[in-house]
Protein backbone atom coordinates (compact mmCIF):
# COMPACT_ATOMS: atom_id res chain seq x y z
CA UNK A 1 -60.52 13.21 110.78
CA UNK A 2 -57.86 15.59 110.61
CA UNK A 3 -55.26 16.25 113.03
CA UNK A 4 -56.51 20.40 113.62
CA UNK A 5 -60.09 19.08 113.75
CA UNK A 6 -59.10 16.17 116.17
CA UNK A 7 -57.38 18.81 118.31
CA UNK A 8 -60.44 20.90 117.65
CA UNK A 9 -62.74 18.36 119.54
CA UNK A 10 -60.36 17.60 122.06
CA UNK A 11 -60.80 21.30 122.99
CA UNK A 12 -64.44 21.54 123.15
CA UNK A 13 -64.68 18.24 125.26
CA UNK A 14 -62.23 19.41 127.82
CA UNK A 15 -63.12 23.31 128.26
CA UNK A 16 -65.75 22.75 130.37
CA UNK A 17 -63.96 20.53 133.16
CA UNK A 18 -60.59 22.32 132.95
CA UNK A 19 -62.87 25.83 133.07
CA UNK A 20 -64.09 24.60 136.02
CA UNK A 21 -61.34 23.33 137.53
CA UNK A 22 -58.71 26.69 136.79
CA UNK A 23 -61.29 28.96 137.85
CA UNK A 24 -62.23 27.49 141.45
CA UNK A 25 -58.33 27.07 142.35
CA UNK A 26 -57.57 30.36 141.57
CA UNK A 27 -60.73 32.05 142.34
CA UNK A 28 -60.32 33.49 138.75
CA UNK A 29 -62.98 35.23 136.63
CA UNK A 30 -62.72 36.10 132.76
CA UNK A 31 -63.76 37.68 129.44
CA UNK A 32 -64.40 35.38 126.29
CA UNK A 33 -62.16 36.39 122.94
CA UNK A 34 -64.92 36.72 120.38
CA UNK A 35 -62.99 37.34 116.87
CA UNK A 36 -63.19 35.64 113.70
CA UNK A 37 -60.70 33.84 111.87
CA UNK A 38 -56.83 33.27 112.63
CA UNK A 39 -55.73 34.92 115.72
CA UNK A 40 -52.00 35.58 117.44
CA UNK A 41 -52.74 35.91 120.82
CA UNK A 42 -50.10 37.72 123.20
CA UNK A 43 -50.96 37.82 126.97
CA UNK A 44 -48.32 38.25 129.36
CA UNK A 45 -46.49 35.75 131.17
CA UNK A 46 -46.89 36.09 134.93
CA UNK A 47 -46.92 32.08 136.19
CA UNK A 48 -46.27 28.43 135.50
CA UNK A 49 -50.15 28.37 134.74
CA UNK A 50 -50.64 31.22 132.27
CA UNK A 51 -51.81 28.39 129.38
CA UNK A 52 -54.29 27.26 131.28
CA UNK A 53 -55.64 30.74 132.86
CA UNK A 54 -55.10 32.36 128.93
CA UNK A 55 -57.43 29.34 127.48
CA UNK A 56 -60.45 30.42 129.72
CA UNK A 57 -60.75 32.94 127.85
CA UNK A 58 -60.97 30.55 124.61
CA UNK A 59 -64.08 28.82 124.81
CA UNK A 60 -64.79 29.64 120.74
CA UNK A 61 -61.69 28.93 119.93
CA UNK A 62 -58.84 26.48 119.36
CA UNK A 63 -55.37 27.54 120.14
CA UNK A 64 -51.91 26.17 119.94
CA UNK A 65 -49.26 27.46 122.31
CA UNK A 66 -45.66 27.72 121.98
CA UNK A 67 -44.46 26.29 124.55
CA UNK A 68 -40.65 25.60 126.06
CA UNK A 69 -38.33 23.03 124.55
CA UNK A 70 -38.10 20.72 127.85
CA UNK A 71 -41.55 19.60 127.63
CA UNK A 72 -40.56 17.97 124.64
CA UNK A 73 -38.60 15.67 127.06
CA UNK A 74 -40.93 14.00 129.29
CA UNK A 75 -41.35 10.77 127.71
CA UNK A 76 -45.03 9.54 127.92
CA UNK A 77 -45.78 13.19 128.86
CA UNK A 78 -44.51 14.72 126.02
CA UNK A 79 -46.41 12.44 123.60
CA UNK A 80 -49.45 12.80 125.32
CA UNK A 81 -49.69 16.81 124.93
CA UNK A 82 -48.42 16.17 121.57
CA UNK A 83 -51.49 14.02 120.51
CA UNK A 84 -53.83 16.00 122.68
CA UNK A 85 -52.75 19.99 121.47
CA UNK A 86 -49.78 19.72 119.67
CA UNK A 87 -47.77 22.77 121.53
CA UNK A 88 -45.28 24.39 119.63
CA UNK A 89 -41.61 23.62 120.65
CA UNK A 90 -39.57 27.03 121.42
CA UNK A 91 -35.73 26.18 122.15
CA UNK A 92 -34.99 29.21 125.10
CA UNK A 93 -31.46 30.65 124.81
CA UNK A 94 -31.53 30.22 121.47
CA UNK A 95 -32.61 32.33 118.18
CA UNK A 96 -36.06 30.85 117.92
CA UNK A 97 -36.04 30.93 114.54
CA UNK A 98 -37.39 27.56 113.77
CA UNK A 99 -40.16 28.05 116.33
CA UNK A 100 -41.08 31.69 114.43
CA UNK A 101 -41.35 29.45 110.94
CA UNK A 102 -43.63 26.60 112.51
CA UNK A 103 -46.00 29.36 114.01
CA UNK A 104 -46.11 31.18 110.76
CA UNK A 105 -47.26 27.62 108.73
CA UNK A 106 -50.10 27.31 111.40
CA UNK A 107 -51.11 31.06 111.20
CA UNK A 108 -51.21 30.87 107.54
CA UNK A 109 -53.01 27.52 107.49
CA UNK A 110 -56.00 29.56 109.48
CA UNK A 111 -54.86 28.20 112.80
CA UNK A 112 -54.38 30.39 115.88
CA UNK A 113 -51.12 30.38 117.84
CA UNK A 114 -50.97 31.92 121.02
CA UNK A 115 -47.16 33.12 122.05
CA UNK A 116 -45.78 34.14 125.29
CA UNK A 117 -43.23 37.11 123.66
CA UNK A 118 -41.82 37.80 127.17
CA UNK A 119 -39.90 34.46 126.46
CA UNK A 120 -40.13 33.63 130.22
CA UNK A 121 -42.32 34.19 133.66
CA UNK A 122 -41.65 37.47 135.25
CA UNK A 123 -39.72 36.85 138.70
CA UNK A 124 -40.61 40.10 140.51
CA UNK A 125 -44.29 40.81 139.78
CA UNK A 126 -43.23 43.16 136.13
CA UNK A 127 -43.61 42.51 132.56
CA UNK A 128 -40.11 41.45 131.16
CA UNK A 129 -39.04 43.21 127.76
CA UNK A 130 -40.72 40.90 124.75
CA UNK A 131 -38.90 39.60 121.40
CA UNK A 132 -38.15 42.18 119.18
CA UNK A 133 -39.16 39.73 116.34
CA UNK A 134 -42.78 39.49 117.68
CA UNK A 135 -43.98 42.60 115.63
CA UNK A 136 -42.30 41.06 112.72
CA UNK A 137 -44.29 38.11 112.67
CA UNK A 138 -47.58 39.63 113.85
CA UNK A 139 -47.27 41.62 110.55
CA UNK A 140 -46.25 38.75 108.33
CA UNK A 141 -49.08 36.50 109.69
CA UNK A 142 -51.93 37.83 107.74
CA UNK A 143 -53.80 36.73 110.89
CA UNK A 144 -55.49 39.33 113.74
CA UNK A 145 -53.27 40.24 116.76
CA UNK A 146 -54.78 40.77 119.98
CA UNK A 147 -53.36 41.08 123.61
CA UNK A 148 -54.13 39.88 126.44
CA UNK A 149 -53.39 41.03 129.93
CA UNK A 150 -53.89 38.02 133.12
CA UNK A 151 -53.99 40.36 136.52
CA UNK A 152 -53.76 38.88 139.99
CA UNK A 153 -51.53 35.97 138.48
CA UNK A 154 -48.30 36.66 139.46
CA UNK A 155 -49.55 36.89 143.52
CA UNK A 156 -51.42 33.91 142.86
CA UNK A 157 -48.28 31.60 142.40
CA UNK A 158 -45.69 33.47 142.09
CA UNK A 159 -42.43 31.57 139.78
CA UNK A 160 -40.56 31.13 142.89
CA UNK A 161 -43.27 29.98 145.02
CA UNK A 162 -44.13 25.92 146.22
CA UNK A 163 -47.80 26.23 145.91
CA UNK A 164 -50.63 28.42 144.49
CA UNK A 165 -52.41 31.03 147.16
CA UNK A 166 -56.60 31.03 146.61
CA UNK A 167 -56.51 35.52 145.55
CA UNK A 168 -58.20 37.20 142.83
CA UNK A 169 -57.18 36.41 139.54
CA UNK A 170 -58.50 38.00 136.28
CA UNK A 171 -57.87 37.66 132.19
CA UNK A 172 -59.19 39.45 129.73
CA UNK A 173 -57.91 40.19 125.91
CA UNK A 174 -57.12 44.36 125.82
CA UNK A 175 -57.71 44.65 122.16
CA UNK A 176 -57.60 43.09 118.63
CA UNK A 177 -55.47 44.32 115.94
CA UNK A 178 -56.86 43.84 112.41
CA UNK A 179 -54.36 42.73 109.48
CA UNK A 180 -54.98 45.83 107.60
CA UNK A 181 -54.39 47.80 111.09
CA UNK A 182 -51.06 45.95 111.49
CA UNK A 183 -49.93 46.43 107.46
CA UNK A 184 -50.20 50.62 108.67
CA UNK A 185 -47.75 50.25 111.63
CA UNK A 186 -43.69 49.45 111.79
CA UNK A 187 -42.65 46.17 113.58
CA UNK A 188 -41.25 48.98 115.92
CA UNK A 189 -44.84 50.70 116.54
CA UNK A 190 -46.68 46.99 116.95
CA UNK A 191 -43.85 45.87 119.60
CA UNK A 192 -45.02 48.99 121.37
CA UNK A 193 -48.53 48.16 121.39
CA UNK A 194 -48.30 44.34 122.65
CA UNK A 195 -45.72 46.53 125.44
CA UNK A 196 -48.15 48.96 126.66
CA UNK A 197 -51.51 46.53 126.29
CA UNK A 198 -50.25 43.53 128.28
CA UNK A 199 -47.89 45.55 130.71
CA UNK A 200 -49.09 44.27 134.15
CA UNK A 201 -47.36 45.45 137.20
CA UNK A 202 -48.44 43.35 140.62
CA UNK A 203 -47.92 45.96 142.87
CA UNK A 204 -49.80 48.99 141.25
CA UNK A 205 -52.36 46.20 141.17
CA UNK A 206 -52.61 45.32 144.71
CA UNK A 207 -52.33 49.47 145.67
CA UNK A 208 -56.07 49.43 143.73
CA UNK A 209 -57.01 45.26 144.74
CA UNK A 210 -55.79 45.43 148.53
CA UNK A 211 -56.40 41.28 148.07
CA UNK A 212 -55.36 38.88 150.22
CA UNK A 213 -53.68 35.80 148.64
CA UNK A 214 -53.45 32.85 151.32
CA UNK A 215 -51.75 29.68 151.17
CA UNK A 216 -49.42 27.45 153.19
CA UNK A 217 -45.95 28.44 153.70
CA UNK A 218 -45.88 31.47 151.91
CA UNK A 219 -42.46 32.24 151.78
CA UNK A 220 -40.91 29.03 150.91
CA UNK A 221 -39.11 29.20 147.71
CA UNK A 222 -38.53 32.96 147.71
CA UNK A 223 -34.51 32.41 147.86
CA UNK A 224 -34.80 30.90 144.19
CA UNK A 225 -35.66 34.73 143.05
CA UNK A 226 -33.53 36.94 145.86
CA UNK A 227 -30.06 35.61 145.47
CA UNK A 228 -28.46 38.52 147.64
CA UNK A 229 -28.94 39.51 151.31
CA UNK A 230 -29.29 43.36 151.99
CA UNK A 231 -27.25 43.26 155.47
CA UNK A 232 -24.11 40.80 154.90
CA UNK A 233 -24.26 41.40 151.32
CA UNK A 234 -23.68 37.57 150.27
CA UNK A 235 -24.80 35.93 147.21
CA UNK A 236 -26.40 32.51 147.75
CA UNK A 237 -27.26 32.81 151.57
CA UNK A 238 -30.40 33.48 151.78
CA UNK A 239 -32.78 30.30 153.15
CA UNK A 240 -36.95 30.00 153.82
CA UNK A 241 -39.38 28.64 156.30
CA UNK A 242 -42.83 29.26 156.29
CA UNK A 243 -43.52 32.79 155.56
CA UNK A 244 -39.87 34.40 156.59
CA UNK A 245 -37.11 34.64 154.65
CA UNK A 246 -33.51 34.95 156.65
CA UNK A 247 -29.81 35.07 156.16
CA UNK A 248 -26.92 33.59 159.15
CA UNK A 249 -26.18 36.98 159.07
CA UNK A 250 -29.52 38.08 160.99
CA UNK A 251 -31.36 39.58 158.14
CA UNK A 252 -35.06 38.37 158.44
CA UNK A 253 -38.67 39.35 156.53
CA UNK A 254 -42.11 38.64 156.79
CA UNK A 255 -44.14 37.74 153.62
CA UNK A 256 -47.57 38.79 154.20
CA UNK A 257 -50.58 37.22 152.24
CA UNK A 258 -50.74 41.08 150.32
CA UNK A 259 -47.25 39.85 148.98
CA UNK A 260 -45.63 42.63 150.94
CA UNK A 261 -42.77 42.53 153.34
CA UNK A 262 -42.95 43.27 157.07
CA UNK A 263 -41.09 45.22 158.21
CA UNK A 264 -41.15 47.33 154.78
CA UNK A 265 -37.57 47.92 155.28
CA UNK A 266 -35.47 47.82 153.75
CA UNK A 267 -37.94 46.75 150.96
CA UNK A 268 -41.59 46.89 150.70
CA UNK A 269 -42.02 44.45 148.01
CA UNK A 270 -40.38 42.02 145.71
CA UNK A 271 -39.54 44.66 143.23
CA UNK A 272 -37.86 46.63 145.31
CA UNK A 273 -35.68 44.22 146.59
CA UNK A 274 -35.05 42.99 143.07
CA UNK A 275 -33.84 46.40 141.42
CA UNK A 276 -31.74 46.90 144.57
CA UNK A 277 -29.71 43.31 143.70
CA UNK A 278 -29.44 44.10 140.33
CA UNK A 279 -27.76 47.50 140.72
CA UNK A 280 -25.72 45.86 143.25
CA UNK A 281 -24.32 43.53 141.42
CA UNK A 282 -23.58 46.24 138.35
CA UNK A 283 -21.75 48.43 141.05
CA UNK A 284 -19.66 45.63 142.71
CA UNK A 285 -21.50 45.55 145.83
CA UNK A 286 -21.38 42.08 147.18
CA UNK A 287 -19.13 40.30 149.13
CA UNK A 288 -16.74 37.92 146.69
CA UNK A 289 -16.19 34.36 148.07
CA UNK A 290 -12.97 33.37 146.95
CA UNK A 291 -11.63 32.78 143.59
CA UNK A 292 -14.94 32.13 142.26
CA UNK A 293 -17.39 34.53 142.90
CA UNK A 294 -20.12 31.68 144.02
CA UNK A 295 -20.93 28.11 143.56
CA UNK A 296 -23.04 25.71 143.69
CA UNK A 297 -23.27 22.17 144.61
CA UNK A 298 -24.58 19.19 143.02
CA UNK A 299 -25.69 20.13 139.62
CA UNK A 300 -26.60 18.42 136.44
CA UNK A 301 -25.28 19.34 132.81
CA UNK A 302 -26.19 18.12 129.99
CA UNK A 303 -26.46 18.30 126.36
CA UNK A 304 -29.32 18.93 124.15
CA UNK A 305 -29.24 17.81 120.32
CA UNK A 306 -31.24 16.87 117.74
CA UNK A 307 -34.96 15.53 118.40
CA UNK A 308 -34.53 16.69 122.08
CA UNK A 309 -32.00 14.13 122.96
CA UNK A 310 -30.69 14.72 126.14
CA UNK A 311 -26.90 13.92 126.93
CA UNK A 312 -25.37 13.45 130.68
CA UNK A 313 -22.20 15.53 130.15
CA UNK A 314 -21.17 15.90 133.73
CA UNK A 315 -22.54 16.62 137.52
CA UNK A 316 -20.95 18.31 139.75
CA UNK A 317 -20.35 21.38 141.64
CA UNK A 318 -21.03 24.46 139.38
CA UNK A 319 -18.38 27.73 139.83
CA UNK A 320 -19.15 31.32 138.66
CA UNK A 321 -15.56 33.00 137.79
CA UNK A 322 -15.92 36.35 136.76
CA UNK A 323 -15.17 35.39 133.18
CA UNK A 324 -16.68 31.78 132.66
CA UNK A 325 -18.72 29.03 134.15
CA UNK A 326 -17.13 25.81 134.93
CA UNK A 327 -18.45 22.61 135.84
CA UNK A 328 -16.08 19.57 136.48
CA UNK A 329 -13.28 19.15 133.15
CA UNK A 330 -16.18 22.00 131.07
CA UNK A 331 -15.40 25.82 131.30
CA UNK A 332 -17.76 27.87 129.11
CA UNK A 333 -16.10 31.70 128.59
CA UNK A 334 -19.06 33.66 129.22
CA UNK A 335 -18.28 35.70 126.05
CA UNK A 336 -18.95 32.67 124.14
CA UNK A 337 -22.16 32.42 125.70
CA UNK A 338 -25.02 33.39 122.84
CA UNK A 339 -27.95 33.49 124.69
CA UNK A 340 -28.93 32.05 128.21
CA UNK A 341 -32.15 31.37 130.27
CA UNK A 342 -34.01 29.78 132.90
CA UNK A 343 -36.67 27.58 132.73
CA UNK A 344 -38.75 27.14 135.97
CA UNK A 345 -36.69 27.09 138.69
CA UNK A 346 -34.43 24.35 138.76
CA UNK A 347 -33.15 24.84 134.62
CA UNK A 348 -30.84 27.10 133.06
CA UNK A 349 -30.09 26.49 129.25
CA UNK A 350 -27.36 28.25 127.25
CA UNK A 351 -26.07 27.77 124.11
CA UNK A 352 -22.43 28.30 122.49
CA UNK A 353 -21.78 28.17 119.03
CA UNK A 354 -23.89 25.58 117.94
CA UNK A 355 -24.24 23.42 121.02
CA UNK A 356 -27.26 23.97 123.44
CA UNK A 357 -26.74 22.84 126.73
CA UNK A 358 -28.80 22.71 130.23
CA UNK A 359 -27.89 23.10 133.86
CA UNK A 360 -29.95 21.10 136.05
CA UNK A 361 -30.38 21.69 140.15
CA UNK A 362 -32.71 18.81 141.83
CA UNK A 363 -31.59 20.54 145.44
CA UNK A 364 -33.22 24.06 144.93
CA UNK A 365 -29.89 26.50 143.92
CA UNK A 366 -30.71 29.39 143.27
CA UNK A 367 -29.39 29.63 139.11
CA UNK A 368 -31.08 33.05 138.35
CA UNK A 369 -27.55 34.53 139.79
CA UNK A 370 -25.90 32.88 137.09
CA UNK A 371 -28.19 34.57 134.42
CA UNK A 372 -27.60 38.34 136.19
CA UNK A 373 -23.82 37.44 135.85
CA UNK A 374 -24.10 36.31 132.45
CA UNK A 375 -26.01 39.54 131.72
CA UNK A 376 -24.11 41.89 133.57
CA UNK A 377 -20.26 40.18 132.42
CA UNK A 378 -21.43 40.32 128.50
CA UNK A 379 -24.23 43.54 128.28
CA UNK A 380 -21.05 45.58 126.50
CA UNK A 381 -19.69 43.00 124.20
């Protein structure tokens, strides 16, 4: 037996108890992808759990998913999912080049791939922007596109959030792009398409939904997403219990089971909250904490080589400067910074020159305020 048709039967013996399974903890329901042939399957990428909910849809058919580098370093894990579906490894905060040939071999070998082109979960309920090399490939595959849009996912276990909350939850591909169909369009116009098919926005949603998504300690985990509190205008101050968030400062929210806040001042919802950091962090306004802007304590770094070695470089206390990151005797200018991103929670890779490195936080920092620094320090280099 081959390896595809041993990964083949692997598939159709586990469907059924994994269908079962997905669908009763997140109360989801689902449309079956009926297409022949080779497939490169887009959905968005709303939670931790978007294989899984994506592969309900994939009764009649096999699918290997790209899938983030770190995996790859589990040990026994690792080589587990390797024997069992053989995901494809996709370095973040790097080109991805490497992961774009491997996908191409299996699409023109008559597999079907399915790719996450957002590159990471959304934090705040809203699609982020995909790769601009997606519509490249789709074209160069020879295989059918089609998109797929998961709604209900993101209030269903949110990236920042402990635990998933019993909601609605529902996937369904939008539509399926033949290979002559994508030979007649631009990389530009097929970019577009996967844009506009798989844009999901959580809070449109629940305007039309009005669900209820319960669980245990709802808020918990909310100050890995909000790094910056609205009244004091710190970064990094912001704590959880139960279904509050709250600042020393006074500042305190309800999350409700609708994902709203109460009071719905001076934001209603995640996404409000999250473009009114981000523009205050572009203007300036937050209150600087010495030298550094903010730090962290406790952090792991380490380097990443060949064969997804892992290194222990140093751990220590992590500073933001306004022009580089330092962590014990290493200072990384963030011009020389080629690409960052987060993985989870608790990871933040970067890579300069050709060195790929990983920040590691087992004590719950928040390290998305790292990224928005990163972005924000370099966007007009």
């Amino acid at each position: 037996m081959d390896v595809y048709e041993r990964h083949r039967k692997i598939w159709r013996l586990l469907y059924g108890p994994v269908s079962f399974w997905i669908c009763r903890k997140f109360h989801m329901t689902h449309e079956d992808l009926e297409v022949d042939g080779p497939v490169l399957l887009v959905p968005n990428h709303v939670n931790a759990w978007d294989p899984l909910l994506v592969a309900m849809s994939l009764k009649h058919k096999q699918v290997y998913f790209v899938a983030s580098e770190h995996l790859f370093r589990l040990g026994f894990v690792s080589r587990a999912l390797s024997w069992l579906v053989a995901p494809i490894p996709r370095r973040k905060a790097s080109t991805g080049t490497d992961t774009v040939k491997a996908c191409l071999r299996h699409l023109r070998a008559g597999h079907s791939i399915c790719l996450f082109a957002e590159g990471e979960q959304c934090w705040d309920g809203r699609n982020n922007p995909i790769f601009s090399a997606t519509g490249k490939l789709a074209k160069s595959s020879g295989a059918s596109l089609v998109t797929y849009r998961l709604e209900g996912a993101y209030l269903s276990k949110p990236r920042w959030a402990r635990g998933v909350r019993r909601g609605r939850v529902h996937g369904h591909p939008v539509r399926i792009y033949s290979p002559e169909e994508l030979k007649t369009m631009s990389a530009a116009e097929v970019n577009a398409a996967i844009q506009r098919d798989c844009y999901e926005d959580a809070w449109a949603r629940q305007k039309d939904w009005q669900q209820d998504y319960k669980g245990r300690r709802l808020a918990e985990g909310l100050e890995r997403a909000m790094y910056l509190c609205p009244r004091c205008r710190r970064i990094g101050t912001l704590q959880t219990r139960d279904d509050r968030i709250f600042c020393a400062c006074g500042f305190s929210l309800q999350y409700t089971p609708k994902g709203l806040f109460s009071p719905a001042e001076p934001f209603a919802t995640i996404a409000d909250w999250e473009d009114w950091q981000k523009q205050a962090l572009h203007t300036r306004g937050y209150v600087r904490e010495g030298d550094a802007l903010f730090a962290d304590e406790d952090l792991l770094l380490t380097e990443i080589g060949p064969n997804h070695k892992e290194t222990e470089l140093r751990r220590g206390a992590l500073m933001q400067y306004e022009d580089r990151l330092a962590i014990g005797g290493f200072s990384f200018p963030l011009k020389d910074i080629r690409n960052m991103a987060p993985v989870q929670t608790y990871l933040l890779l970067f890579s300069v020159g050709d060195k790929y490195y990983q920040l590691r936080s087992d004590s719950g920092a928040n390290l998305r305020k790292y990224l928005e620094i990163w972005k924000e320090k370099t966007s007009s280099l």
